[in-house]
C-alpha atoms as a PDB file:
ATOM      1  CA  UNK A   1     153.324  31.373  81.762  1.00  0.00           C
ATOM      2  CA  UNK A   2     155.107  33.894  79.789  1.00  0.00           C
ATOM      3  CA  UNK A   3     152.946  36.731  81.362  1.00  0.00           C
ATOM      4  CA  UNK A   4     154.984  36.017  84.351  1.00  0.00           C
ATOM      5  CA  UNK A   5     158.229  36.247  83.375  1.00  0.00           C
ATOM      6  CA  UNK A   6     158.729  40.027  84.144  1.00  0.00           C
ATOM      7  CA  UNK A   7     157.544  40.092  87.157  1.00  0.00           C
ATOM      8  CA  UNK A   8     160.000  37.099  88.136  1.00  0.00           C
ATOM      9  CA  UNK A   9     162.640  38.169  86.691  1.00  0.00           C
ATOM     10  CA  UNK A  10     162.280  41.971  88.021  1.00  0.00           C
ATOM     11  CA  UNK A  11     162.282  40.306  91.680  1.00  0.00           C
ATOM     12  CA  UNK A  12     165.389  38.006  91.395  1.00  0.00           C
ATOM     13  CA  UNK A  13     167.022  41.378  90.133  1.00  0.00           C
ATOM     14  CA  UNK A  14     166.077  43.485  92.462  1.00  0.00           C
ATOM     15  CA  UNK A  15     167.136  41.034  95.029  1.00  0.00           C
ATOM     16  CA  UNK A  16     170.522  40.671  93.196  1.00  0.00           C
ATOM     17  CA  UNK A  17     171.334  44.289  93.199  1.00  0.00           C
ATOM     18  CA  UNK A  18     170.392  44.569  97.531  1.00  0.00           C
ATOM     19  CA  UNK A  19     172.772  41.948  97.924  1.00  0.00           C
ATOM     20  CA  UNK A  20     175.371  43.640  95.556  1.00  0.00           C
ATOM     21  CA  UNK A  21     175.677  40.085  93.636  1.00  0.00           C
ATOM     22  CA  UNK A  22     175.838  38.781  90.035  1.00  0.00           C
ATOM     23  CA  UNK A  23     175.254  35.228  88.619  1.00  0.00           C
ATOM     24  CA  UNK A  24     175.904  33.436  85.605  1.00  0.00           C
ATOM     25  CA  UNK A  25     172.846  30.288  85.692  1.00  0.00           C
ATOM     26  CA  UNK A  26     169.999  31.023  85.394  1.00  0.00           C
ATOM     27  CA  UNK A  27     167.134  28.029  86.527  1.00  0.00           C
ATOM     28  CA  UNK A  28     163.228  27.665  85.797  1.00  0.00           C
ATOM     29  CA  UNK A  29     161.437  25.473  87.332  1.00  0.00           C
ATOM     30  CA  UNK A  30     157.607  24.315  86.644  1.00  0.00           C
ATOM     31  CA  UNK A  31     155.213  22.379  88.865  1.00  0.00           C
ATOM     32  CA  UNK A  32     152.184  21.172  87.211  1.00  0.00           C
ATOM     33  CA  UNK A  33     148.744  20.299  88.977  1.00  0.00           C
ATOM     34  CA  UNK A  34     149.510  16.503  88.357  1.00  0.00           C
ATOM     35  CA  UNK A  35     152.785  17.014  90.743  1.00  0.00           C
ATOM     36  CA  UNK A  36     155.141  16.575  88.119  1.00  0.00           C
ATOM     37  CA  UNK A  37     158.069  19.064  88.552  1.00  0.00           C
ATOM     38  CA  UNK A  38     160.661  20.528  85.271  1.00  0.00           C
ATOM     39  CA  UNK A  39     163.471  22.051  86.219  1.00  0.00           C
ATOM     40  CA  UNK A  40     165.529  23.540  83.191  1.00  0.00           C
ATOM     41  CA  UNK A  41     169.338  25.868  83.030  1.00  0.00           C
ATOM     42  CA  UNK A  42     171.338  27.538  81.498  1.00  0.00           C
ATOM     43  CA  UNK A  43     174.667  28.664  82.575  1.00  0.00           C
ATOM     44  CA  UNK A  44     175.367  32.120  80.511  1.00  0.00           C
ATOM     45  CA  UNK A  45     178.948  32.984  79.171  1.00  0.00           C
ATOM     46  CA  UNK A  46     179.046  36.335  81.691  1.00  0.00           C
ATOM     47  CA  UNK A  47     177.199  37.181  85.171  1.00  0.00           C
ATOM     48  CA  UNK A  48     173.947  39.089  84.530  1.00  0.00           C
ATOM     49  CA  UNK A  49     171.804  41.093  87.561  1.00  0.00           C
ATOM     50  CA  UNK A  50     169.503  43.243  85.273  1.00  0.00           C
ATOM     51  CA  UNK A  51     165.925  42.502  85.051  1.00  0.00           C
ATOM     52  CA  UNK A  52     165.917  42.323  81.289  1.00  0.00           C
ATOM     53  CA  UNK A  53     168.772  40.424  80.834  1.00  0.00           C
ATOM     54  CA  UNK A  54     167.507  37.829  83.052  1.00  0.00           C
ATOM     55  CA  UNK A  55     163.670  37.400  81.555  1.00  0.00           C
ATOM     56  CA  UNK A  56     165.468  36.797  78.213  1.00  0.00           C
ATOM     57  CA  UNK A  57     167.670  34.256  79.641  1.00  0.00           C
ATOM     58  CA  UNK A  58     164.396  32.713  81.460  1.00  0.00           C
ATOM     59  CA  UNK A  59     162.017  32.936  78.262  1.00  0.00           C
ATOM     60  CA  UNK A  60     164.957  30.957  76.405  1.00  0.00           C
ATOM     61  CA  UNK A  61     164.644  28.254  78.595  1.00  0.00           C
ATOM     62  CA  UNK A  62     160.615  27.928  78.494  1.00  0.00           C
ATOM     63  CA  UNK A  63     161.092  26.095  75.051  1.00  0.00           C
ATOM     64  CA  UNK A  64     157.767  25.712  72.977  1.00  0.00           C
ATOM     65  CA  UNK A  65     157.859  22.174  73.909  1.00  0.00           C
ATOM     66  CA  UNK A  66     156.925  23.676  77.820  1.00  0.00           C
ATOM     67  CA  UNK A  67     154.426  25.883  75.588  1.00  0.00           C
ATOM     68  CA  UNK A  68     152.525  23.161  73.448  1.00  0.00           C
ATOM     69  CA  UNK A  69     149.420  22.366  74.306  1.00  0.00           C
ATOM     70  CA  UNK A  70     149.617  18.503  74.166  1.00  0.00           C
ATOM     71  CA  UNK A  71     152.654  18.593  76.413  1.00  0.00           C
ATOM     72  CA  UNK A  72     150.584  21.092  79.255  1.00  0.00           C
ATOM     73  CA  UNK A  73     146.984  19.222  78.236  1.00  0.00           C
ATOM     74  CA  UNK A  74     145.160  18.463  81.958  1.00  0.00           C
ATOM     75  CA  UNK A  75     148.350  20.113  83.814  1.00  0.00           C
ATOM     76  CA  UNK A  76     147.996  23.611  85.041  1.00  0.00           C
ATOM     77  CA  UNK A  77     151.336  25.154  86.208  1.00  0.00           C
ATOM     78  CA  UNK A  78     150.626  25.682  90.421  1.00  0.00           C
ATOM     79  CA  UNK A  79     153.781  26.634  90.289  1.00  0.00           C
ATOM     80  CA  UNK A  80     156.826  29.091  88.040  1.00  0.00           C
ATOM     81  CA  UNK A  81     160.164  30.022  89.766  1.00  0.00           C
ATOM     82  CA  UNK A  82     163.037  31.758  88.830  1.00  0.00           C
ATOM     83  CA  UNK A  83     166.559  31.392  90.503  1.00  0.00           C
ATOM     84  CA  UNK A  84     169.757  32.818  89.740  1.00  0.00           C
ATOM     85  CA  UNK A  85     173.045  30.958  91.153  1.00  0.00           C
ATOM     86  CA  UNK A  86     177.233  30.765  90.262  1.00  0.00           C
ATOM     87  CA  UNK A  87     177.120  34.045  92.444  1.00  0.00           C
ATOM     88  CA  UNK A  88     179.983  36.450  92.566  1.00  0.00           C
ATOM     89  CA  UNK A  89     180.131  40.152  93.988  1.00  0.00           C
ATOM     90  CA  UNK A  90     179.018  42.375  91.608  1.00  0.00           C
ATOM     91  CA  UNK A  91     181.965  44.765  92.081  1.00  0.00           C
ATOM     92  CA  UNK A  92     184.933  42.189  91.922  1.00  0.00           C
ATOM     93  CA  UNK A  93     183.711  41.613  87.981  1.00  0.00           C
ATOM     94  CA  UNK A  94     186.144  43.511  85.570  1.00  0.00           C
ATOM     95  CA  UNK A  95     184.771  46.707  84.026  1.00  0.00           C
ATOM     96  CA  UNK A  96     184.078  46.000  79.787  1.00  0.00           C
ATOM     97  CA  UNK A  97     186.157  47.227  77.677  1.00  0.00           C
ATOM     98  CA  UNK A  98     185.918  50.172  75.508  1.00  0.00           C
ATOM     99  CA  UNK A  99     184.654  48.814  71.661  1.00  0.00           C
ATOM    100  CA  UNK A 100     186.271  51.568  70.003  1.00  0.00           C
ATOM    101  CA  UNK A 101     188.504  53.379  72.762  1.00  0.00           C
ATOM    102  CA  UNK A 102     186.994  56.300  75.375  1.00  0.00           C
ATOM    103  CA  UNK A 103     184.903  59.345  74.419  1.00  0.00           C
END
């Protein structure tokens, strides 16, 4: 599962940054073989768009609980998606302040 997570998380970016949006939740959700679907989120403090940002957000949310192998024993995941929602325009967020003042 984790071997996807860049990939996902690249595409919901790049899909982000067309549409000139940010978002602060970040979703994953699981189907497994035997139907059942998990659906966990996380909404984050401040928007993200960028790839990395959001495949850290993701791997926090597949817990080692999703990883153990009595929890996943007879299910194979048919199914990993990634969405992104709490959208706002990407250019309407303030610009961060300076840490220690401009160069």
């Amino acid at each position: 599962m984790r071997a996807r997570l860049p990939a996902l998380a690249a595409q919901v970016a790049a899909r982000l940054e067309r549409a000139g949006l940010v978002g602060r939740t970040v979703t994953l959700k699981l189907k497994f073989s035997d139907r059942r679907t998990l659906t966990r989120q996380q909404t984050l403090p401040r928007p993200l768009r960028q790839a990395a940002e959001l495949e850290q957000a993701v791997a926090h949310l597949l817990s080692a609980e999703l990883l153990a192998p009595e929890f996943r024993a007879g299910r194979g995941v048919r199914l990993t998606g990634v969405t992104v929602s709490s959208l706002s325009p990407a250019d309407e967020l303030p610009a961060q302040p300076w840490l220690f003042g401009p160069e």
